[in-house]
N, C-alpha and C. Protein backbone atom coordinates (compact mmCIF):
# COMPACT_ATOMS: atom_id res chain seq x y z
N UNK A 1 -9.34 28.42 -4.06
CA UNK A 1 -10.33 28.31 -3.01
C UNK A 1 -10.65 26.85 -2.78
N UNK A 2 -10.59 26.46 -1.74
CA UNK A 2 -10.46 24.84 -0.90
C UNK A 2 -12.48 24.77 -0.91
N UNK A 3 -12.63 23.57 -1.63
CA UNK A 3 -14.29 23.41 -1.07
C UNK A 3 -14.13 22.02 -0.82
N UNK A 4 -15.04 21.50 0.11
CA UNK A 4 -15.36 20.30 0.37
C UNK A 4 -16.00 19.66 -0.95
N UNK A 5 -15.99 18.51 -1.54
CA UNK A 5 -15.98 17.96 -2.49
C UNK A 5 -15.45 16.42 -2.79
N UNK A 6 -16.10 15.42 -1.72
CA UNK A 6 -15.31 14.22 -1.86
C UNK A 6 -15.30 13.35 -2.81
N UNK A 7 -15.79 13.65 -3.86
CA UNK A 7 -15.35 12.49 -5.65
C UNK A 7 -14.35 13.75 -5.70
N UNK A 8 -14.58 14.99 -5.73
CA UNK A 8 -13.34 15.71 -6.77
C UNK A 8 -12.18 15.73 -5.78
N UNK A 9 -12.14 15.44 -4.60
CA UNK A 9 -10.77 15.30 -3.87
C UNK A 9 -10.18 13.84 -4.69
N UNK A 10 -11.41 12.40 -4.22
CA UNK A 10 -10.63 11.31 -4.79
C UNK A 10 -10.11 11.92 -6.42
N UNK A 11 -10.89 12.13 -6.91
CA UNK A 11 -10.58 12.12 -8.75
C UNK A 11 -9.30 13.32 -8.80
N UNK A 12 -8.75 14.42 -7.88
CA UNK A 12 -7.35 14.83 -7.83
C UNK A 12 -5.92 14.06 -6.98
N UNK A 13 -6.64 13.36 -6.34
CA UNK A 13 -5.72 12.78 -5.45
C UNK A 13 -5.27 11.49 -5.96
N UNK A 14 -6.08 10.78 -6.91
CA UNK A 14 -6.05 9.23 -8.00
C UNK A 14 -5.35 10.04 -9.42
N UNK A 15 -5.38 10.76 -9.44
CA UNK A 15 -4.76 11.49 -10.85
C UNK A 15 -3.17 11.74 -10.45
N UNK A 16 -3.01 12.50 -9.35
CA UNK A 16 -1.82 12.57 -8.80
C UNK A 16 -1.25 11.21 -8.73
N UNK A 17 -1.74 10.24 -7.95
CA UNK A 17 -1.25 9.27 -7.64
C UNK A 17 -0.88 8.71 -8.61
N UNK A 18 -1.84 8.22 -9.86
CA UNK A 18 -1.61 7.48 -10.95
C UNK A 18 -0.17 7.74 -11.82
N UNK A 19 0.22 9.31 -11.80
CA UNK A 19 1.37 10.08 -12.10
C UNK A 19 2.54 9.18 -11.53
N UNK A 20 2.29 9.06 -10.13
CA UNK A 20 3.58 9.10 -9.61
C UNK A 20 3.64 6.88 -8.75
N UNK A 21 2.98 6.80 -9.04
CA UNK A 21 2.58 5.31 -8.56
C UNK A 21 4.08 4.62 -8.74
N UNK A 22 4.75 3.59 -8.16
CA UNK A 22 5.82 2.86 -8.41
C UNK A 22 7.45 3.57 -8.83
N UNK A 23 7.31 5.44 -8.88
CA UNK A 23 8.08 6.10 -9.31
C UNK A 23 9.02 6.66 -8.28
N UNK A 24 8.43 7.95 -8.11
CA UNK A 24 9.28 8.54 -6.80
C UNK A 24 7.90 9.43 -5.92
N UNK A 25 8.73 9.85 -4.75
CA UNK A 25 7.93 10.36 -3.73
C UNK A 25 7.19 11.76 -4.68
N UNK A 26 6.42 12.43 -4.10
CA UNK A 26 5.85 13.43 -4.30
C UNK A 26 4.90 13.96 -3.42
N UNK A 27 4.22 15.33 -3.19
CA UNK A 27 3.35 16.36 -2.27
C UNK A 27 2.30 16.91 -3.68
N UNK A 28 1.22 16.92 -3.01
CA UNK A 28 0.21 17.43 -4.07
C UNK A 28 -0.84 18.14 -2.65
N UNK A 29 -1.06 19.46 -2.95
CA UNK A 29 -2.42 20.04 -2.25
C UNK A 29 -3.36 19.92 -2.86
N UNK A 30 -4.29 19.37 -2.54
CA UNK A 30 -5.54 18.90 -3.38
C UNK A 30 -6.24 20.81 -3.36
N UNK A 31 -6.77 20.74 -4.45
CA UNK A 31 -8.00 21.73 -3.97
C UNK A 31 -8.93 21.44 -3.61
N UNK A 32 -9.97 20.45 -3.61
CA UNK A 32 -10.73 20.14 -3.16
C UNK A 32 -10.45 18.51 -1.83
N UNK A 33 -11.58 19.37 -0.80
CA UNK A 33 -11.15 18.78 0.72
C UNK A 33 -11.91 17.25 0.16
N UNK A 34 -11.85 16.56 1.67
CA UNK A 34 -12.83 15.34 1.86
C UNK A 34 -13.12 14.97 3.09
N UNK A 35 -13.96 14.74 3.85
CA UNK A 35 -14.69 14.65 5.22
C UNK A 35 -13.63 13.42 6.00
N UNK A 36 -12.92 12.67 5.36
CA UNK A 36 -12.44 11.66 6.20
C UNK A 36 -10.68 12.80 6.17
N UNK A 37 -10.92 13.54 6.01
CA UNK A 37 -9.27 14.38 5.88
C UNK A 37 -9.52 15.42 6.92
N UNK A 38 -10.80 15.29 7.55
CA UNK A 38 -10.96 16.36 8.91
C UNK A 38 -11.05 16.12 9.61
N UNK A 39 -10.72 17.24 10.75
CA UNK A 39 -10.42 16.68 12.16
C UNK A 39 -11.78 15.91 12.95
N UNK A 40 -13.20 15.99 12.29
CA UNK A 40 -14.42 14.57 12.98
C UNK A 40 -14.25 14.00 12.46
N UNK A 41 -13.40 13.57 11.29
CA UNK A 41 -13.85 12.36 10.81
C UNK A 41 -14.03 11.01 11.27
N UNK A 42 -14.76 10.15 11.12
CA UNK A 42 -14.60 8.75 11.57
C UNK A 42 -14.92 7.43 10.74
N UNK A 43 -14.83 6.56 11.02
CA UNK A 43 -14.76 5.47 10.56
C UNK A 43 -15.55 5.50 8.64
N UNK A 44 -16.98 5.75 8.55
CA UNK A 44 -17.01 5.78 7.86
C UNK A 44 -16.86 7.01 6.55
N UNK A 45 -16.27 7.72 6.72
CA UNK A 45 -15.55 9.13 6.14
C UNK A 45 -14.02 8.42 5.78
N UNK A 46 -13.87 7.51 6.52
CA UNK A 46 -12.54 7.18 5.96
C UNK A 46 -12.73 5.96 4.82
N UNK A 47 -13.52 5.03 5.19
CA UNK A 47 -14.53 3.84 4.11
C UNK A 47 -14.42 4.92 2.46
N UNK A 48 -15.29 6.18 2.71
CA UNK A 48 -15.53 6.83 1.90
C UNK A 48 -14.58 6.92 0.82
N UNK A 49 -13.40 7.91 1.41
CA UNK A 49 -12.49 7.39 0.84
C UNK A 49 -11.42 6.61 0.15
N UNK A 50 -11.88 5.69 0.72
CA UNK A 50 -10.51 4.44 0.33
C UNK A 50 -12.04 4.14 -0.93
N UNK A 51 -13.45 3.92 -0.60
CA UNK A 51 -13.87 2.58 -1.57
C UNK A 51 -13.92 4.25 -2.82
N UNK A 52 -13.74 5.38 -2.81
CA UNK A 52 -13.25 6.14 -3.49
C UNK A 52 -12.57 6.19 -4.75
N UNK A 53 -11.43 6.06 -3.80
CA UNK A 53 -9.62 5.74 -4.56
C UNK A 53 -9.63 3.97 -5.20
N UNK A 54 -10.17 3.47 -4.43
CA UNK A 54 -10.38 2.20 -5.13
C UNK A 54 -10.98 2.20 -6.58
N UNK A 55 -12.29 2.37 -6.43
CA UNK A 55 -12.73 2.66 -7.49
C UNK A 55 -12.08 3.08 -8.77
N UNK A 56 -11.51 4.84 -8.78
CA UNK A 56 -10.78 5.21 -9.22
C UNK A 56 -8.97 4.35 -9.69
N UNK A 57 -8.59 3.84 -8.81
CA UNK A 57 -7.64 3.48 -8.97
C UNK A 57 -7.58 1.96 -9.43
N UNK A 58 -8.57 1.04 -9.53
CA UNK A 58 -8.61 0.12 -9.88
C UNK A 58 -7.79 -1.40 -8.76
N UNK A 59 -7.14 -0.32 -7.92
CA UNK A 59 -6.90 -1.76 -6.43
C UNK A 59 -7.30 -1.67 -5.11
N UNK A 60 -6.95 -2.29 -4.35
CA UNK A 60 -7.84 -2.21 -3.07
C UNK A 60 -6.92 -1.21 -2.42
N UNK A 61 -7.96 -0.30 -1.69
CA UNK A 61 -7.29 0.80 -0.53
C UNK A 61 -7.68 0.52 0.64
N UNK A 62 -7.12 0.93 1.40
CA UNK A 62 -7.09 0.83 2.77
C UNK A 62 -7.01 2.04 3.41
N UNK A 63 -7.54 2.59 4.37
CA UNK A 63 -6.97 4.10 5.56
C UNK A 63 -6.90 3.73 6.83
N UNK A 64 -5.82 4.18 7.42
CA UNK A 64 -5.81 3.79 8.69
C UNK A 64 -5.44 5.50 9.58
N UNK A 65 -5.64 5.92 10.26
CA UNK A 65 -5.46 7.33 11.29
C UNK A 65 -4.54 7.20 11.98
N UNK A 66 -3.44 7.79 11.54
CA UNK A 66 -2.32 8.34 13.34
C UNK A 66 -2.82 7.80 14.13
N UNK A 67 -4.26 7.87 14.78
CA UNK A 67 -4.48 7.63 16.05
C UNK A 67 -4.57 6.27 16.54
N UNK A 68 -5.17 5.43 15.24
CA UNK A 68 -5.31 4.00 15.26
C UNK A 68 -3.94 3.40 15.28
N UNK A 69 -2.64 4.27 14.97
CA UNK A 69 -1.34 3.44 14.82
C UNK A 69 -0.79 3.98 16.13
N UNK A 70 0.39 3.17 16.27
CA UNK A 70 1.11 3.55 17.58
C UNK A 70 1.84 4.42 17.36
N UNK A 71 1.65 6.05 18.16
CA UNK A 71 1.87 7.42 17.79
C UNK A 71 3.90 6.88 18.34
N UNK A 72 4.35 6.24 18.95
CA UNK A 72 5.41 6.38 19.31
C UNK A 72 6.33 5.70 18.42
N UNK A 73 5.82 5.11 17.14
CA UNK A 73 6.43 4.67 16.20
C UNK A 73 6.56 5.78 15.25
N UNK A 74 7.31 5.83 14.68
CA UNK A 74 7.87 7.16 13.42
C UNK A 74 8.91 6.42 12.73
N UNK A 75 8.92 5.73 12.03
CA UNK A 75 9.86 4.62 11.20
C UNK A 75 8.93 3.95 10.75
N UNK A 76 8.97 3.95 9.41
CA UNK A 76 8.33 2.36 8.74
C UNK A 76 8.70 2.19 7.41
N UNK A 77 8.15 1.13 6.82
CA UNK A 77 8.64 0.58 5.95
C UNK A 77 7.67 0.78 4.75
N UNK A 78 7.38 1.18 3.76
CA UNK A 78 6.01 0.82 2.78
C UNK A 78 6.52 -0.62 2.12
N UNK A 79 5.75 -1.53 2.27
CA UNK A 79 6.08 -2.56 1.37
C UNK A 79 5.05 -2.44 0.21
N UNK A 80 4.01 -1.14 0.05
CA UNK A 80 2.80 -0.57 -0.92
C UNK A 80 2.97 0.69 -1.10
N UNK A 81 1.96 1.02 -2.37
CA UNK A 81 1.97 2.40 -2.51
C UNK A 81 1.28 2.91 -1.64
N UNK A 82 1.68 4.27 -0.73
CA UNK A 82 0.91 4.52 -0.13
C UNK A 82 1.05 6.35 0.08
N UNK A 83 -0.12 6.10 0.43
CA UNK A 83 -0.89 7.99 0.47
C UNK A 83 -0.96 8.40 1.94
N UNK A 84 -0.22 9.18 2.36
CA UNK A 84 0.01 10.12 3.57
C UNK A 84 -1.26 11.53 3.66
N UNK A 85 -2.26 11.41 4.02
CA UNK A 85 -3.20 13.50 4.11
C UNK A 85 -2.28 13.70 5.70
N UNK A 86 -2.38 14.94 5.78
CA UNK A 86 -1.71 15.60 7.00
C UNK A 86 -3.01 15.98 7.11
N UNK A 87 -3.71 15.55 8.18
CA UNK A 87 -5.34 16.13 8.64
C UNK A 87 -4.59 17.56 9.50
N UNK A 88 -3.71 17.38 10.31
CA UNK A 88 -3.46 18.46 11.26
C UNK A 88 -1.71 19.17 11.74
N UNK A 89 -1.76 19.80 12.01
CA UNK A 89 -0.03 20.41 12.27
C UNK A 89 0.61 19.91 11.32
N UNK A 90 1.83 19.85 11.74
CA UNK A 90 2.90 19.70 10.39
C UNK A 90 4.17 18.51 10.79
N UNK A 91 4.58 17.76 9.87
CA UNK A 91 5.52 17.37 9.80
C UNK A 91 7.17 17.37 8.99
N UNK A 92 7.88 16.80 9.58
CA UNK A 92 8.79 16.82 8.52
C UNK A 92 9.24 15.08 7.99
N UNK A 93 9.48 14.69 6.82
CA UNK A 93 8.93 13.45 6.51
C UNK A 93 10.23 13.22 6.19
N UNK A 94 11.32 12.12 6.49
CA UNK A 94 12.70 11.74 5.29
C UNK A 94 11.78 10.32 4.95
N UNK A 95 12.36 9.97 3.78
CA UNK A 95 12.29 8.86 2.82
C UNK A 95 13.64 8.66 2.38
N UNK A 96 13.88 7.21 2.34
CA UNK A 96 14.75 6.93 1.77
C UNK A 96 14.34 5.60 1.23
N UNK A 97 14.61 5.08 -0.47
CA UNK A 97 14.78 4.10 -1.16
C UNK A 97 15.58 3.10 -0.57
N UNK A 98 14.77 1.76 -0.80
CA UNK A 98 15.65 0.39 -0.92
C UNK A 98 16.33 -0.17 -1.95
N UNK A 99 17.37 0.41 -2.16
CA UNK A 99 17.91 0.20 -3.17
C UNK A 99 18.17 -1.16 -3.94
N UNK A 100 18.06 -1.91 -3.30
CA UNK A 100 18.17 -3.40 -3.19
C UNK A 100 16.54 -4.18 -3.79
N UNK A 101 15.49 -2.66 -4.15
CA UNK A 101 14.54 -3.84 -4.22
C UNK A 101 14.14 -2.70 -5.64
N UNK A 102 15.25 -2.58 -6.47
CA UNK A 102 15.34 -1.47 -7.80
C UNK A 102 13.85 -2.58 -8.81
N UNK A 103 13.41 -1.88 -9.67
CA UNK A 103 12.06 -3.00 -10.45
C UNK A 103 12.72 -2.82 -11.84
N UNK A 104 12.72 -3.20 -12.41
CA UNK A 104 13.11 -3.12 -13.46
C UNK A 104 12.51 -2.27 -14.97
N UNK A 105 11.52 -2.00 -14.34
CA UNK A 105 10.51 -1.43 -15.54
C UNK A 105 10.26 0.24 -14.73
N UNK A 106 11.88 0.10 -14.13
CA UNK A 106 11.68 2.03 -14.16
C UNK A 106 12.60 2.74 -15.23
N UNK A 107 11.31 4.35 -15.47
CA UNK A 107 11.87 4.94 -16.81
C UNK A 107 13.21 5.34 -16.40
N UNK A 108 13.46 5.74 -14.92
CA UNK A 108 14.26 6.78 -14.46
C UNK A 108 15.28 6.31 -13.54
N UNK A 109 16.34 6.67 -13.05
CA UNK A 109 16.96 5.89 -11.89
C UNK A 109 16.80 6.17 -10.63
N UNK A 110 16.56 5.26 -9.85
CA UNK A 110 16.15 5.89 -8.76
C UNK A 110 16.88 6.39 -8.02
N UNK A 111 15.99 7.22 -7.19
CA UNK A 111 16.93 8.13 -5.94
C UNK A 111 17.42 7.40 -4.88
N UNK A 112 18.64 7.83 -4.50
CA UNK A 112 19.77 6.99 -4.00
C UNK A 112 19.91 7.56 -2.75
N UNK A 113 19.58 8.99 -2.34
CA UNK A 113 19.38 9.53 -1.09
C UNK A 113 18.50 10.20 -0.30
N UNK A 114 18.42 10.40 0.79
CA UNK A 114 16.97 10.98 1.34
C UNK A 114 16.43 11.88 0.59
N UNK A 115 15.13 12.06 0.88
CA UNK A 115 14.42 12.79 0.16
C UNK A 115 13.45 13.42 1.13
N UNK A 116 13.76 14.89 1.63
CA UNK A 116 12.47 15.36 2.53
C UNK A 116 11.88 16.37 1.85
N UNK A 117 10.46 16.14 2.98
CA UNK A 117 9.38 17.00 2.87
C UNK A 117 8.67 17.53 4.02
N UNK A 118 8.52 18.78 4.22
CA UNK A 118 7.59 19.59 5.38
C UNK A 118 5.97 19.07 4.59
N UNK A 119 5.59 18.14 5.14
CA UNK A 119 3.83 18.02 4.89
C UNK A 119 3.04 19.11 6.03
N UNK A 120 2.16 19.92 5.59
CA UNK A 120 1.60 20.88 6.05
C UNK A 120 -0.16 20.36 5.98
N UNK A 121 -0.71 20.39 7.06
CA UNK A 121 -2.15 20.50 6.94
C UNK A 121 -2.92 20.42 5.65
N UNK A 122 -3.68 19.68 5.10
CA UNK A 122 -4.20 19.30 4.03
C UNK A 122 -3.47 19.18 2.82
N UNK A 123 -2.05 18.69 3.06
CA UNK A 123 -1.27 18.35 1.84
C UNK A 123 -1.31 16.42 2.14
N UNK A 124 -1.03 15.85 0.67
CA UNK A 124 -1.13 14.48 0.45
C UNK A 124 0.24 14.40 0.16
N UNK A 125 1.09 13.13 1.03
CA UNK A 125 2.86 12.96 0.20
C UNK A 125 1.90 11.70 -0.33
N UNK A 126 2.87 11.34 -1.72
CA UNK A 126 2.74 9.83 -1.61
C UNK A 126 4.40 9.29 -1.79
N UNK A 127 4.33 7.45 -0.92
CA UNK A 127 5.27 7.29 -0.60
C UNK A 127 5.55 6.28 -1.47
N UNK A 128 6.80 5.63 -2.74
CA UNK A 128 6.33 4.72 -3.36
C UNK A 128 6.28 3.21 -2.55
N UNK A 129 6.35 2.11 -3.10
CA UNK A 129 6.79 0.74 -2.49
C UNK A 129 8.95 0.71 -1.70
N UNK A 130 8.86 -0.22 -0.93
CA UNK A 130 9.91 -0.13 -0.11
C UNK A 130 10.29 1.10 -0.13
N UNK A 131 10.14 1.86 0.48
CA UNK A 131 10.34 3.35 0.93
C UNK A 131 10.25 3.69 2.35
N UNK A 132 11.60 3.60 3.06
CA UNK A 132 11.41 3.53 4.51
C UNK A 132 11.30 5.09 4.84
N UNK A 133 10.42 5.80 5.95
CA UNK A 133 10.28 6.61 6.40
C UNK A 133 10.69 6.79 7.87
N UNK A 134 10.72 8.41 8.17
CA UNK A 134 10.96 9.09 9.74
C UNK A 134 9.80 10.04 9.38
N UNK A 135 9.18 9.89 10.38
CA UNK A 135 8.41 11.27 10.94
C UNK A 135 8.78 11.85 12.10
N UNK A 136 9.17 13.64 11.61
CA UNK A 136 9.49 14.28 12.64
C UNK A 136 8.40 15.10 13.16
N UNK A 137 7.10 15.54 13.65
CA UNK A 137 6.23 16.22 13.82
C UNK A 137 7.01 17.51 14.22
N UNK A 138 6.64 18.89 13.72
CA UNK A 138 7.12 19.85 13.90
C UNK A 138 5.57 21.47 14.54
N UNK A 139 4.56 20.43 14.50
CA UNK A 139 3.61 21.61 14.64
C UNK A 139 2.52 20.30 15.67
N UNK A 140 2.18 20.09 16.97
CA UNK A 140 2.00 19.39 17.42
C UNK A 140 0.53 19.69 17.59
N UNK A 141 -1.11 19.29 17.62
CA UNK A 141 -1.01 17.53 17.11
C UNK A 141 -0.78 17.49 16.29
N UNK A 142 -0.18 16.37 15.67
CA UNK A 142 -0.12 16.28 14.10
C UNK A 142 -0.65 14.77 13.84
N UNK A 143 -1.81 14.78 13.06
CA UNK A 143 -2.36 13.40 12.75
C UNK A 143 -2.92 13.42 11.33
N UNK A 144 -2.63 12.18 11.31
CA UNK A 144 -1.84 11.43 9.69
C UNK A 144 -2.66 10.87 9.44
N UNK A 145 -3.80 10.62 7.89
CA UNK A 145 -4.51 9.74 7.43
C UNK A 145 -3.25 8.92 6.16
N UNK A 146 -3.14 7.41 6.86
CA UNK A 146 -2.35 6.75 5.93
C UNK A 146 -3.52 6.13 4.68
N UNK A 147 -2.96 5.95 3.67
CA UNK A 147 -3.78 4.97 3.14
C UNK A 147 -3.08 3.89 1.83
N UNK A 148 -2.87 3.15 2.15
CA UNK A 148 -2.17 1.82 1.54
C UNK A 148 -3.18 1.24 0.30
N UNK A 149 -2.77 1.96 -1.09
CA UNK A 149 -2.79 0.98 -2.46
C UNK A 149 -2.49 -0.27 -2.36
N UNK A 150 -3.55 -1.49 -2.36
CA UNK A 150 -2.94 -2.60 -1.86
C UNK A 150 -3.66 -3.33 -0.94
N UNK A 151 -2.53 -4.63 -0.73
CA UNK A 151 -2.93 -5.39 0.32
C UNK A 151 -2.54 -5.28 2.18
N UNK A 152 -1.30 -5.08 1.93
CA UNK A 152 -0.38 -4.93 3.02
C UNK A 152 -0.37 -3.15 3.70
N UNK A 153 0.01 -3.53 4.81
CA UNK A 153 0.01 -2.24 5.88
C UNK A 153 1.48 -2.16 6.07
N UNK A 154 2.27 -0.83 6.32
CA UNK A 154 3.84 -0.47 6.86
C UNK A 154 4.51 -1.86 7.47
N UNK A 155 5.34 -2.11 7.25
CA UNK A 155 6.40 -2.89 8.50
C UNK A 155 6.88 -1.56 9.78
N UNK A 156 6.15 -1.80 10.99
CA UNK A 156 7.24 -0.28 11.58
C UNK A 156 7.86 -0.94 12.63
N UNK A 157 9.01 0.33 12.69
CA UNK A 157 10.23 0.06 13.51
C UNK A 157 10.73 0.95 14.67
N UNK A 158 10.64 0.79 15.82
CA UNK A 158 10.78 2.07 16.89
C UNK A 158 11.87 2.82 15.99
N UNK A 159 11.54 4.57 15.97
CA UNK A 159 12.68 5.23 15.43
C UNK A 159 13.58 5.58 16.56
N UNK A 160 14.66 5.76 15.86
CA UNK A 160 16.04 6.30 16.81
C UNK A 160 15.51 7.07 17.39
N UNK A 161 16.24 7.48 18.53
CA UNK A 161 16.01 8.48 19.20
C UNK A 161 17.05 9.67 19.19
């Protein structure tokens, strides 16, 4: 059962994250919601969150909305860790690794080929560092709370058509 609950969304969504931080991609449904992950949210519902995850996470966050980014971009780049909520409809997400920017202090080897995911309405992907993405929206509107561990925001790139 989904309740609104915005420390116990951050404190599942920073637990997840902390798991998977600098590693590989992953999807987590939170059980508990958060006011900047719904469709009123605004400006400060999204504050909420990030000084949240900050907290919790010990670096600076950032959120930015689908709506605030340019919806005709679907390509980018993470040069940060970063946290995807699907506030609405659905997408389909590829990722693919930069192989070229491997860290050295991984347990595991990294993945060498795409990696998708159907993100569905109140699911969180997270995406690690250099991790270029496509968004395919498959359930239309579909709007995206990004939020960047960090300093830096996406590099984006018009996607193919």
């Amino acid at each position: 059962m989904e309740t609104t609950d915005p420390a116990l969304h951050c404190q599942e969504v920073a637990a997840f994250a902390s798991v998977f931080l600098g590693r590989a991609p992953g999807v987590v449904w939170p059980e508990h919601d958060h006011p900047a992950c719904g469709p009123l949210a605004d400006e400060s519902d999204r504050e909420l969150l990030a000084e949240g995850l900050s907290d919790l996470l010990g670096r600076p966050v950032r959120t930015v909305c689908s709506e605030q980014a340019p919806l005709s971009v679907r390509a980018a780049r993470a040069p940060c860790d970063t946290l995807v909520h699907q506030i609405s409809g659905s997408g389909h997400w590829t990722l693919l690794p930069d192989l070229g920017e491997r860290r050295e202090r991984e347990e595991t080897p990294p993945i060498e080929g795409p990696v998708r995911f159907q993100l569905r309405t109140t699911e969180v992907l997270y995406i690690p560092p250099n991790y270029s993405w496509v968004i395919q929206p498959v359930v239309q509107p579909s709007t995206y709370l990004f939020t960047f561990i960090g300093d830096r925001p996406p590099v984006t790139e018009p996607a193919a058509e």
